[in-house]
Protein backbone atom coordinates (compact mmCIF):
# COMPACT_ATOMS: atom_id res chain seq x y z
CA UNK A 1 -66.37 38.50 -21.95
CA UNK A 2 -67.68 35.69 -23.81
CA UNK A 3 -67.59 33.48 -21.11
CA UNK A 4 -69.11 35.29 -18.65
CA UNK A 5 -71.70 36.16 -21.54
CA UNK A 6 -72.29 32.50 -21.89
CA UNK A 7 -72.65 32.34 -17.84
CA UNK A 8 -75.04 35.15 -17.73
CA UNK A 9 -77.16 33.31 -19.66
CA UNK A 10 -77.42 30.55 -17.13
CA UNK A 11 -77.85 33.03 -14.37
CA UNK A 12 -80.61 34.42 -16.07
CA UNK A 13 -82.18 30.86 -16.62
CA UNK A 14 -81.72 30.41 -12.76
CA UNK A 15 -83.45 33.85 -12.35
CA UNK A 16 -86.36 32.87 -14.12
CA UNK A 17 -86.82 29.42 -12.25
CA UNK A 18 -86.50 30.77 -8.81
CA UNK A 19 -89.88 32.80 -9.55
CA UNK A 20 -92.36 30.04 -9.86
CA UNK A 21 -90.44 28.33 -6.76
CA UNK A 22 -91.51 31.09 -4.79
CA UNK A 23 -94.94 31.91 -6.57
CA UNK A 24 -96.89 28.69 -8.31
CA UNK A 25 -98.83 31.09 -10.28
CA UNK A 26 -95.13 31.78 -12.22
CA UNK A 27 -96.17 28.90 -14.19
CA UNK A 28 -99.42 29.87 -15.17
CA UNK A 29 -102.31 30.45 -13.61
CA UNK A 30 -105.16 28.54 -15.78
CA UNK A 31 -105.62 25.25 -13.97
CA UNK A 32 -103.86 26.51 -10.99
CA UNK A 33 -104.49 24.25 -7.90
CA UNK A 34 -103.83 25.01 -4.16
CA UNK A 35 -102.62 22.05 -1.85
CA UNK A 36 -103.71 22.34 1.91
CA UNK A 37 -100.56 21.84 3.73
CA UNK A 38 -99.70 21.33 7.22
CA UNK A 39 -96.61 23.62 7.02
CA UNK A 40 -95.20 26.14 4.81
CA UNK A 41 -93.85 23.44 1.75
CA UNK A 42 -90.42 25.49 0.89
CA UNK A 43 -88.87 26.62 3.83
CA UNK A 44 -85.56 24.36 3.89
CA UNK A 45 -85.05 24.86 0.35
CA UNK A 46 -85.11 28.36 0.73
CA UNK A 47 -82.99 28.77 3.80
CA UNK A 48 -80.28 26.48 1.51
CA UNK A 49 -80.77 28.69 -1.43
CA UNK A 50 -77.94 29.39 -3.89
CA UNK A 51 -78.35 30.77 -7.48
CA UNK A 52 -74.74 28.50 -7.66
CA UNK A 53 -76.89 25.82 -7.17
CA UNK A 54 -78.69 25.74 -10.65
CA UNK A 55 -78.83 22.57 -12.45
CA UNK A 56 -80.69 21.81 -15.98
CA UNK A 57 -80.25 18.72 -17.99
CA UNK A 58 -80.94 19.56 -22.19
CA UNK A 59 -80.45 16.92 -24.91
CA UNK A 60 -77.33 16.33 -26.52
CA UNK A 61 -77.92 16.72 -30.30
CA UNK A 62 -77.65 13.90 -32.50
CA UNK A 63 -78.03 11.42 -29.87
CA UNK A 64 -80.00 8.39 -30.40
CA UNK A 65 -83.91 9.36 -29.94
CA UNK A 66 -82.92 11.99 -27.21
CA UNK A 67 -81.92 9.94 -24.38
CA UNK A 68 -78.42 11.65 -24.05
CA UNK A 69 -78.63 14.65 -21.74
CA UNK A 70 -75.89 17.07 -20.56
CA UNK A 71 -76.36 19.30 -17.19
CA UNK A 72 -76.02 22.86 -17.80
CA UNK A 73 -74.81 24.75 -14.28
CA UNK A 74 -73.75 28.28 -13.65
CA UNK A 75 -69.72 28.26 -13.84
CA UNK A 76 -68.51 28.56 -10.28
CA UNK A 77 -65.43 30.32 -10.87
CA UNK A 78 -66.67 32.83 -13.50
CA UNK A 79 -69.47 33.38 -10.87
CA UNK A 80 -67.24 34.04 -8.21
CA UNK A 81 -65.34 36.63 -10.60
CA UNK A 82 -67.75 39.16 -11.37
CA UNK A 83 -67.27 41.23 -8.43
CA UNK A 84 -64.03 42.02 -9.86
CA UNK A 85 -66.24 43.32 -13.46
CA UNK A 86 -69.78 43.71 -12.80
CA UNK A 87 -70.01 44.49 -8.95
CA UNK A 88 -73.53 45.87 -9.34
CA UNK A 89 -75.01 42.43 -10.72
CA UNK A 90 -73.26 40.72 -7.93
CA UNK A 91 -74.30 43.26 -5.65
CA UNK A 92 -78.62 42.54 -6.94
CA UNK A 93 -77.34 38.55 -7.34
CA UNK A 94 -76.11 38.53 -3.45
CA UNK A 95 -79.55 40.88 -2.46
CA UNK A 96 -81.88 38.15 -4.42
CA UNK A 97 -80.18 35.42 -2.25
CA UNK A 98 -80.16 37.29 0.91
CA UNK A 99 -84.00 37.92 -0.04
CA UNK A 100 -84.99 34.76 -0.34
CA UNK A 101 -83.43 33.14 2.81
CA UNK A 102 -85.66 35.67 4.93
CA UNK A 103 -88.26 37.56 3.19
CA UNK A 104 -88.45 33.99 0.73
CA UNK A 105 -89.64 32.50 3.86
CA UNK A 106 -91.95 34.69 5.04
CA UNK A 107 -93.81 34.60 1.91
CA UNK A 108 -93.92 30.95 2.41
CA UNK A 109 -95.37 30.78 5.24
CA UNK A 110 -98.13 33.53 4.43
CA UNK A 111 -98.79 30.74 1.52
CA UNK A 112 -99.28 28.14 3.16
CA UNK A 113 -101.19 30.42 6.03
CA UNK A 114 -103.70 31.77 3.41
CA UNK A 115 -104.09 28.13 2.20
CA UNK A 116 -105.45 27.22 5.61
CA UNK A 117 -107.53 30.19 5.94
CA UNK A 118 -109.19 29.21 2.34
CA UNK A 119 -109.48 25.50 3.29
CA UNK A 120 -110.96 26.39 7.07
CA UNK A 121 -113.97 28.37 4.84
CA UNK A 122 -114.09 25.39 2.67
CA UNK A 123 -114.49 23.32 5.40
CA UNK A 124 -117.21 25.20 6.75
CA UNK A 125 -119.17 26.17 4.17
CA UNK A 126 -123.11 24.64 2.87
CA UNK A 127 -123.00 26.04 -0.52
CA UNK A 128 -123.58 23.85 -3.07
CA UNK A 129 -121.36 23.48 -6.53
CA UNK A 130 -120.79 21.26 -8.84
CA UNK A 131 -118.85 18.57 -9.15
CA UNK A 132 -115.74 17.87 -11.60
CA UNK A 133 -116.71 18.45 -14.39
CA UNK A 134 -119.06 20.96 -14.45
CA UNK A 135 -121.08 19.88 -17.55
CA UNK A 136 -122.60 17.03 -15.79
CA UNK A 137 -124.47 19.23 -13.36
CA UNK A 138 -123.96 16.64 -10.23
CA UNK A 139 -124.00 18.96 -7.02
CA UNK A 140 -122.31 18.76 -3.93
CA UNK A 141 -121.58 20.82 -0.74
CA UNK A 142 -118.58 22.61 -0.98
CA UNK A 143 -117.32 21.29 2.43
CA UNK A 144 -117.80 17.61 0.96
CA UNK A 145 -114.93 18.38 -1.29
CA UNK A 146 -112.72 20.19 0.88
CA UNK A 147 -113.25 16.96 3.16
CA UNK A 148 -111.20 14.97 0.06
CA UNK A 149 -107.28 15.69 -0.38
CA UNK A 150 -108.40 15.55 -4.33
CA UNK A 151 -107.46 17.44 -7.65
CA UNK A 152 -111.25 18.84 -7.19
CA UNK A 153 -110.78 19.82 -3.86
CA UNK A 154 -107.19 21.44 -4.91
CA UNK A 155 -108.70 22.72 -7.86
CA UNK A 156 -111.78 24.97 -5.92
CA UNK A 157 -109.04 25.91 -3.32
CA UNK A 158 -106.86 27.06 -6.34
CA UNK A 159 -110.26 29.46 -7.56
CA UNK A 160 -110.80 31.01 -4.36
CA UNK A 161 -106.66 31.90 -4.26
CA UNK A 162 -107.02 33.68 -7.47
CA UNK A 163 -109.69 35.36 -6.93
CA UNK A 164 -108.41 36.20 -3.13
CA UNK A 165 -105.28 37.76 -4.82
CA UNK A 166 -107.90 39.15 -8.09
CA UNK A 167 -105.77 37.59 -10.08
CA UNK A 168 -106.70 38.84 -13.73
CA UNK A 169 -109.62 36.72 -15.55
CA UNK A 170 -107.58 37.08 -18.48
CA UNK A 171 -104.53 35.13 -17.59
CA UNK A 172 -107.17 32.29 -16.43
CA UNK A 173 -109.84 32.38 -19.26
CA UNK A 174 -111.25 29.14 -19.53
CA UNK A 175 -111.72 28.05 -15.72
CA UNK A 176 -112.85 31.66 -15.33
CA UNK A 177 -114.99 31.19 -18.47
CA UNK A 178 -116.52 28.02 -16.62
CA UNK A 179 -117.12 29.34 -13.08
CA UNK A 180 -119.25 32.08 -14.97
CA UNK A 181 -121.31 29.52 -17.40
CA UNK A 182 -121.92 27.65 -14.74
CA UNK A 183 -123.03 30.72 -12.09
CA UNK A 184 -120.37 30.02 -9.78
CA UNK A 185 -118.22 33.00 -9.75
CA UNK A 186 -120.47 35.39 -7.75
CA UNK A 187 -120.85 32.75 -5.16
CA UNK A 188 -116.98 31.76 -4.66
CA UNK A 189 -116.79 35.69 -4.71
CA UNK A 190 -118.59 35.54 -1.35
CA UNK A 191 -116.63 33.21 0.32
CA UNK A 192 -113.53 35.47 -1.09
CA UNK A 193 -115.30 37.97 1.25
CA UNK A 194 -115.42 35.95 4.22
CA UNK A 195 -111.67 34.66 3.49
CA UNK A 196 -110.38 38.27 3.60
CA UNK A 197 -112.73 39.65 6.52
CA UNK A 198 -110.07 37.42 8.41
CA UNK A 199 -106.89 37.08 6.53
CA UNK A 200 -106.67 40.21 4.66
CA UNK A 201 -104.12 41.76 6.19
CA UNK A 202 -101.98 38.76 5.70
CA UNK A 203 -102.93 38.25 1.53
CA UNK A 204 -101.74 42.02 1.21
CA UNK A 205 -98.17 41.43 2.81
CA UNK A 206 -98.21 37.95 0.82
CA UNK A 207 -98.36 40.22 -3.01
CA UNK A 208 -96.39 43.28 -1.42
CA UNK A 209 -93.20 40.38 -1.07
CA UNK A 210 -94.19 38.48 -3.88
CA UNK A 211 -93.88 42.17 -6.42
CA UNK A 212 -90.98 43.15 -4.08
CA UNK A 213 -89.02 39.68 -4.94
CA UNK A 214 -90.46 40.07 -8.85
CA UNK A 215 -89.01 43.42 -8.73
CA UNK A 216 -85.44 42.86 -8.21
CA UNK A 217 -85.47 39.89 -10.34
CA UNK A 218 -86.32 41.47 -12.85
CA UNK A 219 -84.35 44.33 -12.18
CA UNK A 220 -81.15 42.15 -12.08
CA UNK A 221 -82.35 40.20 -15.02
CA UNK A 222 -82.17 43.46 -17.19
CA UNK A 223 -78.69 44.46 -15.65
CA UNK A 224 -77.58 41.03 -17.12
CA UNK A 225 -79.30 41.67 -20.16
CA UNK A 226 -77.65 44.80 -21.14
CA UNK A 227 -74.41 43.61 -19.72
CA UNK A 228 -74.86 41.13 -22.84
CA UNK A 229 -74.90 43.96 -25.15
CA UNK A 230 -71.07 45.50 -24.29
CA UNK A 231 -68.11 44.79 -25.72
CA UNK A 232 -65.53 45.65 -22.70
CA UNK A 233 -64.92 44.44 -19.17
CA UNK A 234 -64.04 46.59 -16.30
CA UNK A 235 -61.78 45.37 -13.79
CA UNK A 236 -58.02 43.54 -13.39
CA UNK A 237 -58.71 39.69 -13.68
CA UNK A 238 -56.12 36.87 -13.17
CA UNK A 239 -57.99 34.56 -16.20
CA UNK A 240 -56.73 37.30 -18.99
């Protein structure tokens, strides 16, 4: 039990990493930043996916100014036992995977869909904002910087996603903060308008899969969790 204990703990890690590979704004949204790609960016990893597959390197203590690293990986064969103890966390484990080789890329590709439909109203549009950074009040046409693959151009692509999806303000204060000081909120807010006259239908399946996905991770996160917690395993096993 304290092996697999020790193992659930890497799952869990492995759990947690998998969200921000199928939703950047995992990581945080405050400086979030859309690319405009020609196809949907994480389609072959996620037809390969495995949870098995988890790799992490962490310094070795005492080594000389931390450049010794060991790779911490789930343990195949306790993996590959839990059916025989904990068939309901294999069960959610083996429904995550299965999720995330077909609904995983679906979402994907309504990603990297939405991300054309905010670049095409980029593209297109007169208005005139200001120019990285803010505080030196240099205008340009918005369609001038969607022109440029740039961090600025990525950046203004990246407000118009979170407020497509209304993210919260409050887990983006300070760009939020800005686009207010700076009276560019309301007018981003009317190219949101524009973005979802034409792609709304496609930015409401994109958060439906995204909390469905969240959902069971969670969900089998917990199971581990309280698996932690108990002192007995169920089950015949060949490694007792």
């Amino acid at each position: 039990m304290r092996e697999h204990d020790k193992n659930f703990d890497v799952i869990q890690e492995s759990l947690l990493d998998l969200k921000p590979q199928l939703w950047p704004i995992a990581k945080g949204a405050e400086n979030f930043s859309l690319p405009r790609w020609e196809k949907p960016p994480h389609t072959q990893q996620f037809v390969r996916y495995s949870i098995l597959d988890y790799q992490r390197l962490e310094p070795i203590p005492g080594s000389a100014f931390g450049t010794s690293f060991r790779t911490i990986t789930i343990d195949t064969v306790l993996y590959l036992d839990m059916p025989n103890h904990f068939p309901d966390i294999a069960h959610e484990l083996d429904t995550i995977e299965k999720w995330v080789h077909a609904e995983g890329i679906r979402l994907d590709e309504l990603l990297c869909e939405v991300s054309e439909a905010i670049y095409k109203t980029m593209d297109a549009s007169d208005m005139s904002v200001l120019k990285w950074g803010f505080d030196q009040g240099k205008s340009a046409q918005l369609r001038e910087i969607a022109s440029k693959d740039s961090i600025e151009s990525q950046g203004y692509a990246g407000f118009l996603f979170l407020l497509l999806i209304q993210e919260d303000p409050a887990n983006w204060p300070m760009n939020y903060g800005l686009l207010e000081k700076y009276a560019l909120i309301d007018m981003l807010k009317k190219l949101v308008d524009k973005i979802k006259t034409e792609s709304g239908t496609k930015v409401s399946e994109l958060l439906e899969l995204k909390k469905r996905i969240f959902a069971q991770i969670d969900q089998c996160n917990e199971a581990l969790e309280l698996q932690k917690h108990k002192s007995s395993i169920k089950g015949k096993c060949e490694y007792l």
